[in-house]
N, C-alpha and C. Protein backbone atom coordinates (compact mmCIF):
# COMPACT_ATOMS: atom_id res chain seq x y z
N UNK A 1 41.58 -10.32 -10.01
CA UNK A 1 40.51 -9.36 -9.92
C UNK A 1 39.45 -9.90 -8.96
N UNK A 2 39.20 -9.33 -8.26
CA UNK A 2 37.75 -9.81 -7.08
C UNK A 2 36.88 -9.18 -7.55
N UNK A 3 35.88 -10.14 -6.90
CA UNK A 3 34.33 -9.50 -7.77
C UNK A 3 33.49 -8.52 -6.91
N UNK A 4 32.78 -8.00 -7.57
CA UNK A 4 32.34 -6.92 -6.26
C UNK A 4 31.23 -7.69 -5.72
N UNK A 5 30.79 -6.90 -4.47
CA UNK A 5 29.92 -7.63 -3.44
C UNK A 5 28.71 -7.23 -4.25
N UNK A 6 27.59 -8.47 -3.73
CA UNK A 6 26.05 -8.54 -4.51
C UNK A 6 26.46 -8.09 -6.05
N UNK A 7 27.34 -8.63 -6.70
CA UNK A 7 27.41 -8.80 -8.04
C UNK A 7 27.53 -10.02 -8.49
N UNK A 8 26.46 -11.03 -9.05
CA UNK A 8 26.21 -11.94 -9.98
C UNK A 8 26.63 -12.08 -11.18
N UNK A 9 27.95 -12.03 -11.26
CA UNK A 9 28.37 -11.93 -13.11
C UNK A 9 27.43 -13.43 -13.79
N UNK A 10 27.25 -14.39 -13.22
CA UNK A 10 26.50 -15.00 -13.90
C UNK A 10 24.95 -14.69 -14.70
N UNK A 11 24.49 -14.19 -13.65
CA UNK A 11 23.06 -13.24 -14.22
C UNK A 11 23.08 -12.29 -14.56
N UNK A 12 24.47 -11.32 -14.81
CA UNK A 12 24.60 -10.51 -15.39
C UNK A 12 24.90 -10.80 -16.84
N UNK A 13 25.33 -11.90 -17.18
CA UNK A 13 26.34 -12.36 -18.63
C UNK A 13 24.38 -12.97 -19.36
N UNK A 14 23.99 -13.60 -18.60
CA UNK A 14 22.54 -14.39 -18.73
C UNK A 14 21.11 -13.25 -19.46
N UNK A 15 21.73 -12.02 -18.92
CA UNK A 15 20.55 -11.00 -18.74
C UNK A 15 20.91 -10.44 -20.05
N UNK A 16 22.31 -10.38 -20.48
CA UNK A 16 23.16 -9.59 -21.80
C UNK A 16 22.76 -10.38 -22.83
N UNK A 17 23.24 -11.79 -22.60
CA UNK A 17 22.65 -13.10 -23.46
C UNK A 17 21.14 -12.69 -23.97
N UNK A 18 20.45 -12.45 -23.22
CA UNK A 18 18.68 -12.11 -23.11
C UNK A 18 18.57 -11.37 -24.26
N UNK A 19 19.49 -9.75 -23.77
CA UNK A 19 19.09 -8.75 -24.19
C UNK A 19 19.20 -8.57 -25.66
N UNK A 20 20.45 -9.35 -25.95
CA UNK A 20 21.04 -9.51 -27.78
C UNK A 20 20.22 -10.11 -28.29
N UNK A 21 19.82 -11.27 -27.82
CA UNK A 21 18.74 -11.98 -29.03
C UNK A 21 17.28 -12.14 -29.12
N UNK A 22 16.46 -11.03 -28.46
CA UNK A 22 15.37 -10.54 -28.55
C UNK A 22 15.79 -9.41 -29.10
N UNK A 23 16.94 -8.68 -29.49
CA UNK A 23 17.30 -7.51 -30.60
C UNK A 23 17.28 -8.23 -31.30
N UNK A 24 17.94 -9.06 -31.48
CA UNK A 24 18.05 -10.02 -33.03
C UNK A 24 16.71 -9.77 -33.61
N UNK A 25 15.79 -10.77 -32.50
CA UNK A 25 14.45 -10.81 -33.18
C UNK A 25 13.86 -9.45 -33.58
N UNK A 26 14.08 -8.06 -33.32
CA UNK A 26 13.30 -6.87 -33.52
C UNK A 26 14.20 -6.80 -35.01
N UNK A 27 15.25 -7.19 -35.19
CA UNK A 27 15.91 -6.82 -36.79
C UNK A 27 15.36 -8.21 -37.29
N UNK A 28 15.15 -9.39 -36.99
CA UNK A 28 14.17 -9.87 -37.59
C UNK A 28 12.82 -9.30 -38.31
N UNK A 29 12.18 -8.84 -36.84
CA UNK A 29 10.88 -8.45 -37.11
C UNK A 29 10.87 -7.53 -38.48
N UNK A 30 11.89 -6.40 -38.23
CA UNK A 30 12.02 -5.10 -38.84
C UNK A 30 12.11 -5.83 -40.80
N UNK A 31 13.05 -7.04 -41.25
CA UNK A 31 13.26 -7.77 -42.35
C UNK A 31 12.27 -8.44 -42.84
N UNK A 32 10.99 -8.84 -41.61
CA UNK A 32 9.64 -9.02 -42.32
C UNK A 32 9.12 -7.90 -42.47
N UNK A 33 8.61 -6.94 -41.70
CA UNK A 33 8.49 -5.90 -42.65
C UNK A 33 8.58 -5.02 -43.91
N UNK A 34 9.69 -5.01 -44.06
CA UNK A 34 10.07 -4.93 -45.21
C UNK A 34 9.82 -5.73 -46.38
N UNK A 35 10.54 -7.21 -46.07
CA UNK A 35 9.82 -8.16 -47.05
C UNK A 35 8.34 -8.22 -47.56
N UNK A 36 7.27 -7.76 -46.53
CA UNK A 36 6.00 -7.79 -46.85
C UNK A 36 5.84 -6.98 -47.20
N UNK A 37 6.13 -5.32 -47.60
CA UNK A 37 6.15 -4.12 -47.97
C UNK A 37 6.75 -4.70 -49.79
N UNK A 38 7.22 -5.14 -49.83
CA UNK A 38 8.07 -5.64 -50.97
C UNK A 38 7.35 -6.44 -51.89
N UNK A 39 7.12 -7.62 -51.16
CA UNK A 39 6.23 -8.72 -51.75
C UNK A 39 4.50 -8.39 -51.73
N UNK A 40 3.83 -7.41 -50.91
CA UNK A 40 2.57 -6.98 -51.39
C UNK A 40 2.48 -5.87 -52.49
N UNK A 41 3.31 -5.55 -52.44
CA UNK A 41 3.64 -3.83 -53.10
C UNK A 41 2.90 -4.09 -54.78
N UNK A 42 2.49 -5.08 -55.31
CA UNK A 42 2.20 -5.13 -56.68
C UNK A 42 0.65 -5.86 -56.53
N UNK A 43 0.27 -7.03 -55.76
CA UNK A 43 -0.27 -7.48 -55.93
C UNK A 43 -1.73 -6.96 -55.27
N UNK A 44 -1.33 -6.62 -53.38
CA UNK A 44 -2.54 -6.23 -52.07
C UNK A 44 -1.45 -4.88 -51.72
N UNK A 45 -1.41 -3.45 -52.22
CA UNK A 45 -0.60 -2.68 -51.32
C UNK A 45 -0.88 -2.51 -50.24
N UNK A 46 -2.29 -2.53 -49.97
CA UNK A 46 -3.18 -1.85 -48.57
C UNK A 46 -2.47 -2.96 -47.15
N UNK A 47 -2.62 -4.24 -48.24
CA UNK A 47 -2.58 -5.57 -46.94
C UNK A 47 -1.01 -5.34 -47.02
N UNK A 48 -0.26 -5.17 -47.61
CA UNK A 48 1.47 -5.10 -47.27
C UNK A 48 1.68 -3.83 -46.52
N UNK A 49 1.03 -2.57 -46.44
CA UNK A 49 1.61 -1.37 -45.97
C UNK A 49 1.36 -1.74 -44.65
N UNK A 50 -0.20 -2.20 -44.17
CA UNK A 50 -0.52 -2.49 -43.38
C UNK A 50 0.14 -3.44 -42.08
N UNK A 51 0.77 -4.38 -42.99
CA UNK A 51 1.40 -5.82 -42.71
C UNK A 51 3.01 -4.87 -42.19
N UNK A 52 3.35 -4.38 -42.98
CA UNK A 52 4.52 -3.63 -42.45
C UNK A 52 4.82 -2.94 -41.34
N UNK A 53 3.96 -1.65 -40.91
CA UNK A 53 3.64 -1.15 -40.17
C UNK A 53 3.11 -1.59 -38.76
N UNK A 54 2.48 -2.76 -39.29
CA UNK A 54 2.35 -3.48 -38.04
C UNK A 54 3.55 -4.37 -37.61
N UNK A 55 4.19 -4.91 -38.04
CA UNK A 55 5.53 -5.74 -37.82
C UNK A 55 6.50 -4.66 -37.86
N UNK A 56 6.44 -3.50 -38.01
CA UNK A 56 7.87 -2.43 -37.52
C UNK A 56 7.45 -1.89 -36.74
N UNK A 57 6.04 -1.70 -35.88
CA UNK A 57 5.93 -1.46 -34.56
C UNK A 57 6.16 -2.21 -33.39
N UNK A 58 5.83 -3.41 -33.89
CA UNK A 58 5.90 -4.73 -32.87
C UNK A 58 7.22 -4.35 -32.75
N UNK A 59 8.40 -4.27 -33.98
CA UNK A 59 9.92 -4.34 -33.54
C UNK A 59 10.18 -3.12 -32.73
N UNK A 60 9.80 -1.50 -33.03
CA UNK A 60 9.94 -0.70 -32.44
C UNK A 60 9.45 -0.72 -30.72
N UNK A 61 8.34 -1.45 -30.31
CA UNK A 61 8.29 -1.59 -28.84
C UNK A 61 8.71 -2.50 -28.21
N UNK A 62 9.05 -3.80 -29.08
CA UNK A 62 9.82 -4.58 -28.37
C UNK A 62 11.15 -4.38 -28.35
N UNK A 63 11.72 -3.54 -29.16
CA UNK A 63 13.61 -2.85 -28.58
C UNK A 63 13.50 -1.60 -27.57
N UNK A 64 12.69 -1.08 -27.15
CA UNK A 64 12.27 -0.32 -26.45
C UNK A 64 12.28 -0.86 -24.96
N UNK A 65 11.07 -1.72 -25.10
CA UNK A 65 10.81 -2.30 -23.33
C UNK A 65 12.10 -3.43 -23.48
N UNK A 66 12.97 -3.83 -24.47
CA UNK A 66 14.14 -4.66 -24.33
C UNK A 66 15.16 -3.52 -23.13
N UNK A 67 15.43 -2.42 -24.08
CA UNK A 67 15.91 -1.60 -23.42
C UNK A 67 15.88 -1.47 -21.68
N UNK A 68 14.44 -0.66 -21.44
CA UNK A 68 14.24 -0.32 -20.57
C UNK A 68 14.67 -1.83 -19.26
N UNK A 69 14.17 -2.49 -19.89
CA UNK A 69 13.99 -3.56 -18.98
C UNK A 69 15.87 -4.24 -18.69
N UNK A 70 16.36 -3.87 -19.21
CA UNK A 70 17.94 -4.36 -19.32
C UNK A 70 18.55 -3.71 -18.44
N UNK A 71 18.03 -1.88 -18.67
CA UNK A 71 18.56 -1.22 -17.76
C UNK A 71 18.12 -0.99 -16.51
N UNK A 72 16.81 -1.58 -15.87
CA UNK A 72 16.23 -1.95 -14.72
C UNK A 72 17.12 -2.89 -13.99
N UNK A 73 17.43 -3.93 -14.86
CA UNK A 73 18.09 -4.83 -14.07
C UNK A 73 19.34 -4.40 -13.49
N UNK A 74 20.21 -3.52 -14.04
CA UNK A 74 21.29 -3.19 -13.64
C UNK A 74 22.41 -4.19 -14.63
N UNK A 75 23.55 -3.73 -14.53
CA UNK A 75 24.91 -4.70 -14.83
C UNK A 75 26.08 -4.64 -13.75
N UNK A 76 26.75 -5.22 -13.74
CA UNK A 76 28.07 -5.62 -12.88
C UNK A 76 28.85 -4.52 -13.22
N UNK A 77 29.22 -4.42 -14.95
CA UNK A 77 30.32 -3.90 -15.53
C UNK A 77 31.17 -3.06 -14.37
C-alpha cells in the first residue's frame, strides 16, 4: 500500500491518540458530576447541583471543541 502524498500517518495516529483521551477525560468529568450530585444530594443539595452542572458543562464543551478541533485537523484515513 503507498501512502498518499502530504499524508503524515504519524500525526495523524498522534492527533487520534489526542482525541480519545481528552474524551476519556469528558466521561471522567461527566462521573464527577454525577458523583457530586450523589454525594451532596443529602447533606449541601444547592453546592452538589451546582458542583454538577458545572463539571457536566466543562465535559459538554470540552467534547465539543475536542470534536471540532479533530476535524480541523483533517485525517489520512
Amino acid at each position: 500500500m503507498t501512502p498518499r502524498p502530504g499524508c503524515d500517518y504519524a500525526t495523524a495516529l498522534a492527533t487520534e491518540r489526542t482525541f480519545l483521551a481528552r474524551q476519556g477525560m469528558t466521561l471522567g468529568l461527566l462521573v464527577g458530576a454525577v458523583a457530586a450530585q450523589c454525594l451532596f444530594a443529602t447533606w449541601l443539595p444547592l453546592l452538589g447541583c451546582v458542583l454538577s452542572v458545572a463539571l457536566a458543562a466543562m465535559a459538554i464543551l470540552m467534547s465539543a471543541a475536542d470534536v471540532i478541533r479533530w476535524r480541523r485537523i483533517g485525517k489520512c484515513g
